[in-house]
C-alpha atoms as a PDB file:
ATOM      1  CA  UNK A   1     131.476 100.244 139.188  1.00  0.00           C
ATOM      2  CA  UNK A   2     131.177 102.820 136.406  1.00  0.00           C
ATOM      3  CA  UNK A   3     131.898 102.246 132.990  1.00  0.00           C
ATOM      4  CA  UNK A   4     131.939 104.029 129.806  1.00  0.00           C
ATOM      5  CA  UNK A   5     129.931 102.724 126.543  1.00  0.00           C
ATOM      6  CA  UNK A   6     129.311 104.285 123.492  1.00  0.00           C
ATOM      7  CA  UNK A   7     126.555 104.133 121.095  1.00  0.00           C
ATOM      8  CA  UNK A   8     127.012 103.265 117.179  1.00  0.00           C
ATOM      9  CA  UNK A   9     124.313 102.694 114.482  1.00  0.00           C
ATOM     10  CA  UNK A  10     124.611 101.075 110.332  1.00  0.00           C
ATOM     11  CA  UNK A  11     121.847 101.523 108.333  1.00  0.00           C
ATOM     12  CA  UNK A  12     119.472 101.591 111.891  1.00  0.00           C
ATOM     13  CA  UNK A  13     120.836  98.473 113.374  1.00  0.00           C
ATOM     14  CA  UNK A  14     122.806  99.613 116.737  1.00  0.00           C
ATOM     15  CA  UNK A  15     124.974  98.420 119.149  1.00  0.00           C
ATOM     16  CA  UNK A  16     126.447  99.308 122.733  1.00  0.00           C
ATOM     17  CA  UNK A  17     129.986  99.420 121.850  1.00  0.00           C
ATOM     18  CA  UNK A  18     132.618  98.633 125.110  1.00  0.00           C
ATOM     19  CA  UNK A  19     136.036  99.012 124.944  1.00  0.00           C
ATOM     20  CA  UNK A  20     137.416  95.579 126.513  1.00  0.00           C
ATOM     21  CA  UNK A  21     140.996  95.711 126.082  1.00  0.00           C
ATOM     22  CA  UNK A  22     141.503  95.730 130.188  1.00  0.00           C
ATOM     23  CA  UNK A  23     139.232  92.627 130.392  1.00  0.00           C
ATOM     24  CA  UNK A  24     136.816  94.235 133.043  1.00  0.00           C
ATOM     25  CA  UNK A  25     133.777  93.543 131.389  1.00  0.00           C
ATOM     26  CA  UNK A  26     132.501  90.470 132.796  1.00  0.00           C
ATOM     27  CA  UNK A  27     131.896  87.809 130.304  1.00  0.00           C
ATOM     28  CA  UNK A  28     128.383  85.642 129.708  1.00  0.00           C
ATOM     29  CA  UNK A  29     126.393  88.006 132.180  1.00  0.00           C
ATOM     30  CA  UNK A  30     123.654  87.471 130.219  1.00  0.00           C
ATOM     31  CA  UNK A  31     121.013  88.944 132.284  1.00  0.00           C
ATOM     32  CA  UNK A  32     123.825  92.221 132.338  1.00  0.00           C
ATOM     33  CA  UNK A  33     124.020  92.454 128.387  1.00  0.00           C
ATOM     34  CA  UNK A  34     120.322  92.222 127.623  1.00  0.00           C
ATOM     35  CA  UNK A  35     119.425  94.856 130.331  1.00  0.00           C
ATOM     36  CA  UNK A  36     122.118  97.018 129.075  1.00  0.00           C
ATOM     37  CA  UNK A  37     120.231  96.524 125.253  1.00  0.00           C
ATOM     38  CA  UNK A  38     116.517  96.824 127.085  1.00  0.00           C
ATOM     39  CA  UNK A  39     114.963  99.711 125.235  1.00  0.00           C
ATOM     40  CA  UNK A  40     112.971 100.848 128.162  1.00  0.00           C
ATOM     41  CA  UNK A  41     115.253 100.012 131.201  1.00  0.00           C
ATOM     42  CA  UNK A  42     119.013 100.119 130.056  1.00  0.00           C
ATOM     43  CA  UNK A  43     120.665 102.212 127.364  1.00  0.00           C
ATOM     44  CA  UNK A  44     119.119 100.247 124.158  1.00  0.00           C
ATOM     45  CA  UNK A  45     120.591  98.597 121.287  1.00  0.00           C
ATOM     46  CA  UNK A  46     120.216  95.494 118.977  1.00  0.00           C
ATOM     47  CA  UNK A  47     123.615  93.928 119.607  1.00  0.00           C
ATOM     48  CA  UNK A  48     126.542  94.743 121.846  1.00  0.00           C
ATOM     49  CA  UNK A  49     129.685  94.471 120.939  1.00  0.00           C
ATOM     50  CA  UNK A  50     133.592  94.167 123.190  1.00  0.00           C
ATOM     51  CA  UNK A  51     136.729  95.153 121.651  1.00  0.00           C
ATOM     52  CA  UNK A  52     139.625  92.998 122.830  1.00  0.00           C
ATOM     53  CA  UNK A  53     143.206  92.882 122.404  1.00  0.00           C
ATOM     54  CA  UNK A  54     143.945  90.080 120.311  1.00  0.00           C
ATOM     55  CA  UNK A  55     148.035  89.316 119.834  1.00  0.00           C
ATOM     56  CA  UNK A  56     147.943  87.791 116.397  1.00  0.00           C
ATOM     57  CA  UNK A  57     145.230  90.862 114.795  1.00  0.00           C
ATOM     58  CA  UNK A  58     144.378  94.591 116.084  1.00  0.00           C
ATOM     59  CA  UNK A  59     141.700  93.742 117.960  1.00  0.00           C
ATOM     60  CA  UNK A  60     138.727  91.014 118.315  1.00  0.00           C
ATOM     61  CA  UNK A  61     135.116  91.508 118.109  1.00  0.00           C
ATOM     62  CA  UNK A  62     132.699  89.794 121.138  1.00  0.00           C
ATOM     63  CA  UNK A  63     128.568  90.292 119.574  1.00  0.00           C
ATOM     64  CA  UNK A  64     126.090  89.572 122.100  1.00  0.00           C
ATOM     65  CA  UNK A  65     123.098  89.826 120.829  1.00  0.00           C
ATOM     66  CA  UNK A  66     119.865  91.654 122.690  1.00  0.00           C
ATOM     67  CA  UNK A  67     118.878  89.054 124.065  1.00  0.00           C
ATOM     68  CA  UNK A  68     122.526  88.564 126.605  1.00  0.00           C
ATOM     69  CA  UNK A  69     123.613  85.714 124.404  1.00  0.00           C
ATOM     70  CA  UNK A  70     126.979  85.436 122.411  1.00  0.00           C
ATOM     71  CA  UNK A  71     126.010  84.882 118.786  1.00  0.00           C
ATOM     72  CA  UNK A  72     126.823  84.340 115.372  1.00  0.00           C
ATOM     73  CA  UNK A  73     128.639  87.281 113.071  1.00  0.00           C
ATOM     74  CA  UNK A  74     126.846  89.921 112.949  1.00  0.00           C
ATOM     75  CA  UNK A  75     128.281  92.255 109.740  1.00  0.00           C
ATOM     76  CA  UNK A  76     126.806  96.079 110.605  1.00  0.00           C
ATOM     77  CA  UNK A  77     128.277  94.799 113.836  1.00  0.00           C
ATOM     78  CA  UNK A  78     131.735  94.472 112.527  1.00  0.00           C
ATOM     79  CA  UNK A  79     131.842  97.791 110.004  1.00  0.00           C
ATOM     80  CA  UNK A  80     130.157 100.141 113.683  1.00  0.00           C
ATOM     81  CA  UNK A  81     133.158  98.339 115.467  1.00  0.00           C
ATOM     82  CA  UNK A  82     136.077  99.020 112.385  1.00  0.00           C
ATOM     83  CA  UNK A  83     134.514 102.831 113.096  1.00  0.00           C
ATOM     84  CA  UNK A  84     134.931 102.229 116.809  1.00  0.00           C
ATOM     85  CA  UNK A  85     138.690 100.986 116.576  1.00  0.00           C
ATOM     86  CA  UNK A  86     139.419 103.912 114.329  1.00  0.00           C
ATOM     87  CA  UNK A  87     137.836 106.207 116.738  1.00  0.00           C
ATOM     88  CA  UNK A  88     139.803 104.614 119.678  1.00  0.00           C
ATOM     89  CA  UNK A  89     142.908 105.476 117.698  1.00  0.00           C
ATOM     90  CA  UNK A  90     143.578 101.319 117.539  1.00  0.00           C
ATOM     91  CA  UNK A  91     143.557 101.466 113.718  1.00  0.00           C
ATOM     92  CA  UNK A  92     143.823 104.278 111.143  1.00  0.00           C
ATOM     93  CA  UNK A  93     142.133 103.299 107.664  1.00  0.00           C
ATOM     94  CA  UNK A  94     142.366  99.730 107.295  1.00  0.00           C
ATOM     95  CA  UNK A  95     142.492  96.522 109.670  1.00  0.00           C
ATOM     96  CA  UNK A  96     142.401  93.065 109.863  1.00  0.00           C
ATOM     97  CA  UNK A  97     140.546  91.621 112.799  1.00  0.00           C
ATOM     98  CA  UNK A  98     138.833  88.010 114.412  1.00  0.00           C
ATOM     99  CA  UNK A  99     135.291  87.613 115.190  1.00  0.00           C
ATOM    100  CA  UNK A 100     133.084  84.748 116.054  1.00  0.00           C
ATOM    101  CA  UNK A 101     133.286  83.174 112.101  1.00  0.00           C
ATOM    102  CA  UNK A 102     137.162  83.656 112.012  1.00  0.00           C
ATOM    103  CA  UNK A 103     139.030  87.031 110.306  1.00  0.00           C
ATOM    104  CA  UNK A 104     138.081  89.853 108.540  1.00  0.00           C
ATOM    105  CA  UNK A 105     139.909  92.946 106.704  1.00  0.00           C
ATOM    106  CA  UNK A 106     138.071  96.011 106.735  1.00  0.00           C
ATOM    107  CA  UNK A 107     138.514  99.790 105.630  1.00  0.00           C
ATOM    108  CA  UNK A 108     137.027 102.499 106.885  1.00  0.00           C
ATOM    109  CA  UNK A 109     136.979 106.056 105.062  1.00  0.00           C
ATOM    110  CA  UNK A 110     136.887 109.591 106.708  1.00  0.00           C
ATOM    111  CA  UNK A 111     133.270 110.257 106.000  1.00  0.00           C
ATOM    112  CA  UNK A 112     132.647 106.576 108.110  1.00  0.00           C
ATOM    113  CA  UNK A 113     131.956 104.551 105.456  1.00  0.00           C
ATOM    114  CA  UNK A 114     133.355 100.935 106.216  1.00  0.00           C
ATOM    115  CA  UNK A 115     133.916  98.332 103.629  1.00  0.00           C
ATOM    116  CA  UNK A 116     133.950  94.828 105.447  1.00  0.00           C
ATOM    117  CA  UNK A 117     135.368  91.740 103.818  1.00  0.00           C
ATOM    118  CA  UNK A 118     132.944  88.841 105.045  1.00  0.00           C
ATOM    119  CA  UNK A 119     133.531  85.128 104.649  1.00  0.00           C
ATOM    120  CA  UNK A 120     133.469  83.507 101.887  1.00  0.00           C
ATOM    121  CA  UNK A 121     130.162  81.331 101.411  1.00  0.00           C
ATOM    122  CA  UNK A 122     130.931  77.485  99.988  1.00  0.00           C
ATOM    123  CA  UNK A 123     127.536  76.064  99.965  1.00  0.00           C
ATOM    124  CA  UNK A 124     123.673  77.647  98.904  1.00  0.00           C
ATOM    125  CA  UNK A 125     120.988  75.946  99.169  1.00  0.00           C
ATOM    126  CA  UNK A 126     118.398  76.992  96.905  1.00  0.00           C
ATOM    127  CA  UNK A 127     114.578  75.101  97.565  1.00  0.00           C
ATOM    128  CA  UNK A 128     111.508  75.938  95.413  1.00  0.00           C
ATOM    129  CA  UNK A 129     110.200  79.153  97.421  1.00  0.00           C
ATOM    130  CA  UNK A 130     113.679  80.086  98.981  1.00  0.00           C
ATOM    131  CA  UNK A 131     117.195  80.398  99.852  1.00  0.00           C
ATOM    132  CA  UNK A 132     119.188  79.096 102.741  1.00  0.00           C
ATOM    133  CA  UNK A 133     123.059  79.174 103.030  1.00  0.00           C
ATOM    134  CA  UNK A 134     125.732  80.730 105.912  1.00  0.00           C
ATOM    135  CA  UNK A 135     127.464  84.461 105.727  1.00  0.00           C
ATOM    136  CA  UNK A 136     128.367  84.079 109.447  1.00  0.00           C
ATOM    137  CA  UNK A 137     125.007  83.486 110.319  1.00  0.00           C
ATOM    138  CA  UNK A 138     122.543  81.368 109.390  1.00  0.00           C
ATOM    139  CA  UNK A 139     119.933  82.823 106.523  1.00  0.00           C
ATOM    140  CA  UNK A 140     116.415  82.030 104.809  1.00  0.00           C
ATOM    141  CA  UNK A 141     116.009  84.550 102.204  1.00  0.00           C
ATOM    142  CA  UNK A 142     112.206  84.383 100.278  1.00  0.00           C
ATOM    143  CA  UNK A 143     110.803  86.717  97.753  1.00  0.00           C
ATOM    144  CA  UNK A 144     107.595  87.718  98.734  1.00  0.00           C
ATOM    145  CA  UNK A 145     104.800  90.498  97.254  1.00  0.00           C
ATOM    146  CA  UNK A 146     103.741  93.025  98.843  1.00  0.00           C
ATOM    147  CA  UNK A 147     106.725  94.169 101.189  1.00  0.00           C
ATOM    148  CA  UNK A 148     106.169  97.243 102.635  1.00  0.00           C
ATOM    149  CA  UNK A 149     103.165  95.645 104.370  1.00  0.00           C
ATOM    150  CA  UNK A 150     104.191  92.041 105.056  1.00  0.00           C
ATOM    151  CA  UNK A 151     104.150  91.531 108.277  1.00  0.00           C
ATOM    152  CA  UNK A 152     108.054  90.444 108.902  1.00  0.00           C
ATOM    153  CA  UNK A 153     107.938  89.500 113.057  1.00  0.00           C
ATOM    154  CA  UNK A 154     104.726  87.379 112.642  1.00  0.00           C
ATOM    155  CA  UNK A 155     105.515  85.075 109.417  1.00  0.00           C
ATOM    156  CA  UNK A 156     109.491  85.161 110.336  1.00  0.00           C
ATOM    157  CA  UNK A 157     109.001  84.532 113.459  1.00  0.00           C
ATOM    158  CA  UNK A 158     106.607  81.306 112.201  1.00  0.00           C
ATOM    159  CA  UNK A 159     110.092  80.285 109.924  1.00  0.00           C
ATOM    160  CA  UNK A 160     112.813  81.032 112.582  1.00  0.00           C
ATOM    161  CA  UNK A 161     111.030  78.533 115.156  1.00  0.00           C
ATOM    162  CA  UNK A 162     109.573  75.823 112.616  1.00  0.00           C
ATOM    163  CA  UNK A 163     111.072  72.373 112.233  1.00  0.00           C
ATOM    164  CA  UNK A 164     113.092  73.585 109.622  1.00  0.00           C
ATOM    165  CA  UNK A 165     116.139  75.047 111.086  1.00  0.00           C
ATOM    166  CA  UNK A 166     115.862  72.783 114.585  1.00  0.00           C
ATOM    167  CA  UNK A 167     116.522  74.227 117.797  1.00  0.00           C
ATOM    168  CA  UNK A 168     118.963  77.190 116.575  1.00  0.00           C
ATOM    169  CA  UNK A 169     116.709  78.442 114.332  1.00  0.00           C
ATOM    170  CA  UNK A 170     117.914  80.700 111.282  1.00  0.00           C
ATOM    171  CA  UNK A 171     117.575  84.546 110.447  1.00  0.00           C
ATOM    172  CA  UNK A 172     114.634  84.803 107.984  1.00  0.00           C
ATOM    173  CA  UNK A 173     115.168  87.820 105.086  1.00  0.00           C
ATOM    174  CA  UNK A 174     111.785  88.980 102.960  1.00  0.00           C
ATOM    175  CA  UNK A 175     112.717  90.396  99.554  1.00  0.00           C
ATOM    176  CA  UNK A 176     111.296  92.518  96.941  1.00  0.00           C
ATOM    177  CA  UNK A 177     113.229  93.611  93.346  1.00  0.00           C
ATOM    178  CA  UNK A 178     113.497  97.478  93.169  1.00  0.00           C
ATOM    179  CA  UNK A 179     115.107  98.353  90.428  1.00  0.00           C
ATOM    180  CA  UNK A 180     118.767  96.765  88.243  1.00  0.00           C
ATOM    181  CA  UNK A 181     120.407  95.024  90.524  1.00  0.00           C
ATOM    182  CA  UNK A 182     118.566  96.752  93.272  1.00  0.00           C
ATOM    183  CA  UNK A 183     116.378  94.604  96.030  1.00  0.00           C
ATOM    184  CA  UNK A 184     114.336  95.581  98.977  1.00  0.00           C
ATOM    185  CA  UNK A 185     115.115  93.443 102.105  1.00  0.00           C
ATOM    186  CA  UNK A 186     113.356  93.635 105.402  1.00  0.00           C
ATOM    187  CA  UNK A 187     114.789  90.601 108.471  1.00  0.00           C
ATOM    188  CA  UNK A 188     113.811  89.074 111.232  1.00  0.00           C
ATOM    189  CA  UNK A 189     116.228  88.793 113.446  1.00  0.00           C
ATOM    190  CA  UNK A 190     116.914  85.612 116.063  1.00  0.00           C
ATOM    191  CA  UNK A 191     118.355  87.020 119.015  1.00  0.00           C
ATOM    192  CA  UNK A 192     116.544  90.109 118.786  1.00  0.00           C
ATOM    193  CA  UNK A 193     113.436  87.944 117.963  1.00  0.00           C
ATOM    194  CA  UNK A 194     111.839  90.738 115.974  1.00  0.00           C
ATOM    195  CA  UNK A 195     112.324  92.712 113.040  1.00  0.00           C
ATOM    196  CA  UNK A 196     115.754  94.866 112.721  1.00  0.00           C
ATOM    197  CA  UNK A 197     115.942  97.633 110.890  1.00  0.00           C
ATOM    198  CA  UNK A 198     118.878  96.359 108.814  1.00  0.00           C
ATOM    199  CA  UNK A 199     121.033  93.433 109.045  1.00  0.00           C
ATOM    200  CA  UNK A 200     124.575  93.252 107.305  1.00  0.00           C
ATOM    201  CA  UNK A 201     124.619  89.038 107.098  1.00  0.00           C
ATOM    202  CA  UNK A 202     121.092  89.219 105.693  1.00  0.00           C
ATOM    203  CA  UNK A 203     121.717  91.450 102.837  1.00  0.00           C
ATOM    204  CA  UNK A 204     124.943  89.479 102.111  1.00  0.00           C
ATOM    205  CA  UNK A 205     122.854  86.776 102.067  1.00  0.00           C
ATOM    206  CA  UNK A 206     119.986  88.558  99.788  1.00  0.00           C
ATOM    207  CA  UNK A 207     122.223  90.008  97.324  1.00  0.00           C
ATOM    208  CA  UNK A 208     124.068  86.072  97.061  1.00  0.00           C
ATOM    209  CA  UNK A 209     120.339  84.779  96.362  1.00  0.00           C
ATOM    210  CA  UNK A 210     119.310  86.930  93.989  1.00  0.00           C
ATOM    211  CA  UNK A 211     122.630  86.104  91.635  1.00  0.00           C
ATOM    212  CA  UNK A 212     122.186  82.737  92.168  1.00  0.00           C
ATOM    213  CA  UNK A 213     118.700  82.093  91.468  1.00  0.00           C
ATOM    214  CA  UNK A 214     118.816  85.025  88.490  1.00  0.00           C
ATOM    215  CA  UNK A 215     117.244  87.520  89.402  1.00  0.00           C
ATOM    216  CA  UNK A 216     120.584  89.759  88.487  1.00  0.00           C
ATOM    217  CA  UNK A 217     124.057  88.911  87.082  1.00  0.00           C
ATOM    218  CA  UNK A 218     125.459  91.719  88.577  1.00  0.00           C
ATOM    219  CA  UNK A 219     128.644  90.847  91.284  1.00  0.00           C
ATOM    220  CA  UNK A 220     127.912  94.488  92.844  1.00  0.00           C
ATOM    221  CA  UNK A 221     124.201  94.552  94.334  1.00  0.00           C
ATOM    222  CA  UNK A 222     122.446  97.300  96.281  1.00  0.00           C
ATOM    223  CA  UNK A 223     120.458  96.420  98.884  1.00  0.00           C
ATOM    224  CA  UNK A 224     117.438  98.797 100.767  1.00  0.00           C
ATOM    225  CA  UNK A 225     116.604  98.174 104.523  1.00  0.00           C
ATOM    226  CA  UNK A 226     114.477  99.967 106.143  1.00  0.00           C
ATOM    227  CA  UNK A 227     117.301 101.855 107.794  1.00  0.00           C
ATOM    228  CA  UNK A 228     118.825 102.713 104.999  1.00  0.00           C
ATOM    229  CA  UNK A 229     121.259 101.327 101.580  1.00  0.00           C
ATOM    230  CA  UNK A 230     124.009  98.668 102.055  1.00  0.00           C
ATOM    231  CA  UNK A 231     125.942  97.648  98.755  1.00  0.00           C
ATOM    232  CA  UNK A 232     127.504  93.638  98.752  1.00  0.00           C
ATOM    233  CA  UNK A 233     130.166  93.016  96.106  1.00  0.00           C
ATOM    234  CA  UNK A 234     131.581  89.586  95.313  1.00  0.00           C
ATOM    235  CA  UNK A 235     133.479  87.230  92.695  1.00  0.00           C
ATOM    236  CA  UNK A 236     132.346  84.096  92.792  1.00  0.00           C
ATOM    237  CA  UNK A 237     132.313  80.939  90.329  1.00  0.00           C
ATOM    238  CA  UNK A 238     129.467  78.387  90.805  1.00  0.00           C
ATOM    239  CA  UNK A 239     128.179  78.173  94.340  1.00  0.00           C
ATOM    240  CA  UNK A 240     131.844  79.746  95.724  1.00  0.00           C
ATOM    241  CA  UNK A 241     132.032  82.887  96.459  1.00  0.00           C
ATOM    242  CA  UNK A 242     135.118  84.729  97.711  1.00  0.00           C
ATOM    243  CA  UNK A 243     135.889  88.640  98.266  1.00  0.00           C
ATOM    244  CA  UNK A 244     132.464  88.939  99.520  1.00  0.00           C
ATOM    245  CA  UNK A 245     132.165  92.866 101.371  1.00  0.00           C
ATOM    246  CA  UNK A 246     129.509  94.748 102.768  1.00  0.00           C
ATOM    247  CA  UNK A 247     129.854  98.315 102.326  1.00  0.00           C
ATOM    248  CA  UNK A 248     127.906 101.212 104.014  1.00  0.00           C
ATOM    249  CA  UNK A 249     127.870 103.748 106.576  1.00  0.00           C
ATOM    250  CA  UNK A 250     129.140 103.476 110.349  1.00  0.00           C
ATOM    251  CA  UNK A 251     127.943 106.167 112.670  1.00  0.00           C
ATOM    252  CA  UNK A 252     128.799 107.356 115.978  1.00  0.00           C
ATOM    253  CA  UNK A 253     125.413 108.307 117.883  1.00  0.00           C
ATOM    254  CA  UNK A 254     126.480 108.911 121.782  1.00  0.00           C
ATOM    255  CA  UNK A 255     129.262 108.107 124.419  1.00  0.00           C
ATOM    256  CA  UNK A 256     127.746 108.034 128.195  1.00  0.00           C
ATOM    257  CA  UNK A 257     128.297 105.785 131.499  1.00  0.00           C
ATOM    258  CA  UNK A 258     126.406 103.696 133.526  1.00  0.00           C
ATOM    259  CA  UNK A 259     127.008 101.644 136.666  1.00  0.00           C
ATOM    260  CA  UNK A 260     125.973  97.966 136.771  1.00  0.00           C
END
């Protein structure tokens, strides 16, 4: 059977997008999804993404990550899938939606810029050399020297399958300061088991750290990946912090079919 896809990046980190709202996607094919994300031998992507009907929201959001598994949030996910329901002519500007880690309200701009509300974060866990808490997905953020030539798959890789985070294992986030209220962030990513060009729970993550642990007082933060700048904003009072978005760009890269 043929089938239509289309292909959307944020900041470098891309999905296969499917519209699911007739159900014919068959669900946990695992060996399917990663060959449709396979680089060399399917169409290519970090994550990918259904959008289903949902009776109490617009729509719902299904992330598989690369690897055919169903995961954890993923937030570029979310804003390249707000662009994808506006493009589908499900939503106009704004929307509320469900994904894995419960809803989300979003807004999306003509020039693709999408603005996605994440969930609020209850508990951080700050240790002597770094920072652990939850933005949908499980994070380690450490401040290290020397970024632009750490090497992010070996020593993250070392983290995400150490004792420390047991059997699911956590996404690991390397940070340098670059400026007021400015930070450098390069992840590795579990699923995709390498490093990702950008990851919207990481930064949420990174920018969270960095107020907590005082390296900025700021509630708006910029945040560089190596695909390009995200911005997290957030109010917040002790470790609680609510009206946490993730704002950048969404962009449509190319619509095609293929027949599994």
């Amino acid at each position: 059977m043929q089938y239509t896809f289309y292909k959307y990046q944020g900041t470098g980190n891309d999905f296969v997008m499917i519209d699911n709202r007739n159900n014919l996607f068959p669900k946990n094919d695992t060996k399917l999804v990663a060959r449709l994300c396979d680089r060399k031998f399917g169409i290519g992507a970090d994550g990918l993404i259904l959008l289903e009907n949902d009776k109490d929201v617009d729509f719902r959001m299904v992330y598989y990550n690369s690897d055919g598994n169903e995961s954890s949030m993923c937030g570029n996910g979310g804003r390249c899938l707000v662009a994808f329901a506006k493009m589908l002519g499900v939503i106009d500007n704004e929307t509320n939606f469900i994904a894995t880690d419960g809803p989300h309200y979003a807004t999306v701009n003509d020039e693709g810029i999408v603005s996605l509300q994440m969930k609020d974060v209850n508990s951080v866990s700050v240790y002597e050399h770094y920072v652990f808490m939850d933005t949908g997905s499980p994070h380690h953020v450490e401040i290290v020297e020397g970024l632009d030539t750490f090497d992010v798959k070996k020593v993250g890789s070392s983290i995400r399958y150490s004792g420390l985070y047991g059997d699911k294992g956590s996404n690991v986030n390397f940070v340098s300061p670059a400026g007021e209220n400015t930070f450098d962030v390069r992840t590795y990513e579990r699923g995709v088991e390498d490093e990702t060009l950008s990851c919207g729970t990481g930064v949420t993550a990174v920018a969270i750290a960095m107020n907590v642990t005082g390296k900025t007082s700021a509630n708006e933060i910029t945040l560089n990946t190596e695909g390009g700048e995200l911005k997290v904003s957030f109010k917040h009072e002790g470790d609680h912090f609510s009206d946490v978005f993730l704002t950048g760009p969404a962009t449509f890269v190319f619509k095609g079919e293929i027949e599994w």
